[in-house]
C-alpha atoms as a PDB file:
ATOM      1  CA  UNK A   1       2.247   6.003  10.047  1.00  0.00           C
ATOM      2  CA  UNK A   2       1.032   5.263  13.314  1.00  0.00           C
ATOM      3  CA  UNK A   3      -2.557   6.746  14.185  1.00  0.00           C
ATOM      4  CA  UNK A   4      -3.139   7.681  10.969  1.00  0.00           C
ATOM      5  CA  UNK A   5      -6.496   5.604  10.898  1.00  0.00           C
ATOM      6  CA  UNK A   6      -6.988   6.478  14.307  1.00  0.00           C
ATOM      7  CA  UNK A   7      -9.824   8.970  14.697  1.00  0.00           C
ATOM      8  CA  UNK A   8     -11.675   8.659  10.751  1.00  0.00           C
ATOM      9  CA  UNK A   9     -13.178   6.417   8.904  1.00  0.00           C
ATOM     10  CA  UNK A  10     -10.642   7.615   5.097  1.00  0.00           C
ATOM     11  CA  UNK A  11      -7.331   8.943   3.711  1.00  0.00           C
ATOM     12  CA  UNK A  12      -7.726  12.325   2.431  1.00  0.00           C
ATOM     13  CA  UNK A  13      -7.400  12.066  -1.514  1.00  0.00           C
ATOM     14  CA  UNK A  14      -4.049  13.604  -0.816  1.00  0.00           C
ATOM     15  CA  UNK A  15      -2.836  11.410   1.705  1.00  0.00           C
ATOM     16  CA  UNK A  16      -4.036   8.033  -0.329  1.00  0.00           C
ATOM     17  CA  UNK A  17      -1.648   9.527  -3.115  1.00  0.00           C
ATOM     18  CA  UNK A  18       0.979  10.028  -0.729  1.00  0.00           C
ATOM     19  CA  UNK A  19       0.739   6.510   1.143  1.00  0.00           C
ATOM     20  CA  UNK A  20       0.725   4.553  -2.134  1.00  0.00           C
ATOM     21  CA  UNK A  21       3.683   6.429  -3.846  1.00  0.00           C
ATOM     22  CA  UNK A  22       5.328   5.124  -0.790  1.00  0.00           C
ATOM     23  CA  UNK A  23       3.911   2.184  -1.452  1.00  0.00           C
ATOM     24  CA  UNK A  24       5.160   2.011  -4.956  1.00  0.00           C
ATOM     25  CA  UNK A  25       8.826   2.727  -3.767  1.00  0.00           C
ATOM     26  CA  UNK A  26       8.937  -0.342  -1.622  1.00  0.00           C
ATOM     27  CA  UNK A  27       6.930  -2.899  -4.106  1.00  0.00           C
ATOM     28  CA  UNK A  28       9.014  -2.080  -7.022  1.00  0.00           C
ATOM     29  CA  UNK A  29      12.060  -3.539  -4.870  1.00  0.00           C
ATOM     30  CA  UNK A  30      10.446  -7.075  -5.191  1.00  0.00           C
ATOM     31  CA  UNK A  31       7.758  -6.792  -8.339  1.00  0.00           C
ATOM     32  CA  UNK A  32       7.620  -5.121 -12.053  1.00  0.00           C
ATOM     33  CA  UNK A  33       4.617  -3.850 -12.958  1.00  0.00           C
ATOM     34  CA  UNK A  34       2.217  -1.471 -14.309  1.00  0.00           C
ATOM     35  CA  UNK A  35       2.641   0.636 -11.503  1.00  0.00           C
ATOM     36  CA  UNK A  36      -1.454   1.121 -11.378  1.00  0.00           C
ATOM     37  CA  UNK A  37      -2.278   0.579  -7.591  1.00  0.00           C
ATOM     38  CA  UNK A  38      -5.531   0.677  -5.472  1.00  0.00           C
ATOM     39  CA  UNK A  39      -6.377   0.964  -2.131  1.00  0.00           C
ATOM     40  CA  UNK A  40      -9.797  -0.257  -0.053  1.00  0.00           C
ATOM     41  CA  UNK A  41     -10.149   0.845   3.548  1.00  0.00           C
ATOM     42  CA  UNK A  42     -12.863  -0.655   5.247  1.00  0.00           C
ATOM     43  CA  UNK A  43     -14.139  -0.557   8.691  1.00  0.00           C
ATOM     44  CA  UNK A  44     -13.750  -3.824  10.684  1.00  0.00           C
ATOM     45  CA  UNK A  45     -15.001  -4.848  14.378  1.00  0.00           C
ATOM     46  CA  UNK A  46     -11.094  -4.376  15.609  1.00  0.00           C
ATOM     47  CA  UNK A  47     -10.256  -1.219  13.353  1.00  0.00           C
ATOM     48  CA  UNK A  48      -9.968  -1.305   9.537  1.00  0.00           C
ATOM     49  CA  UNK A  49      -8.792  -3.725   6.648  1.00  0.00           C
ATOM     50  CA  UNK A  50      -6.785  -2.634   4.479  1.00  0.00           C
ATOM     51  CA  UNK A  51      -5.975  -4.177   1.159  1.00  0.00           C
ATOM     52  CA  UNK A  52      -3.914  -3.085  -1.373  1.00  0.00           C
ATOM     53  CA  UNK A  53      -3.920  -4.123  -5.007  1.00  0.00           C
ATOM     54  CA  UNK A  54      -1.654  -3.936  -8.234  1.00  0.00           C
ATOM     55  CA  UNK A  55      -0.513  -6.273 -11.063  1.00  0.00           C
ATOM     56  CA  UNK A  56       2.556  -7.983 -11.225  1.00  0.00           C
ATOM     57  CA  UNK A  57       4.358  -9.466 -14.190  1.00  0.00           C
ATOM     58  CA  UNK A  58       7.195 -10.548 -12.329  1.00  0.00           C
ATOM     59  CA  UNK A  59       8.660 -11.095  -9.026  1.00  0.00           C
ATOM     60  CA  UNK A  60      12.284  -9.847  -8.709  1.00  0.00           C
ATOM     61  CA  UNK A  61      15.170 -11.726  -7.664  1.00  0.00           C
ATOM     62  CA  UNK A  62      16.287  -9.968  -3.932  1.00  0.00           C
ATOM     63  CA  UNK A  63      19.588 -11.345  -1.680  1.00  0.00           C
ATOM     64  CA  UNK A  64      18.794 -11.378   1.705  1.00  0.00           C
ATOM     65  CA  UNK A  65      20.281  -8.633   3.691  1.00  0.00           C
ATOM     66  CA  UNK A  66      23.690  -9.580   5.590  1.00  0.00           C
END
């Protein structure tokens, strides 16, 4: 996903949906949820902050990778 910030201030609707479908993939390795998820992009001195939030009722047991 590098540069995708890089020249505008927001995510297309489209490519919000798309980022946090990924982003559901990856957290429902190490959560259970509702699967409800937001995202904030704001504009910073140094580039953007990003913060990303959803509910978890559990945190999933995960072996380390050999």
């Amino acid at each position: 996903m590098n540069g995708v910030f890089s020249d505008r201030d927001l995510f297309t609707e489209e490519e919000k949906q798309l980022f946090l479908n990924d982003l559901k993939n990856v957290c429902s390795e190490y959560f259970d949820g509702d699967g409800k998820y937001s995202l904030d992009l704001t504009r910073t001195e140094k580039g953007y902050s990003v913060c990303i939030v959803f509910d978890a009722v559990r945190v999933k047991k995960f072996k380390k990778p050999r």
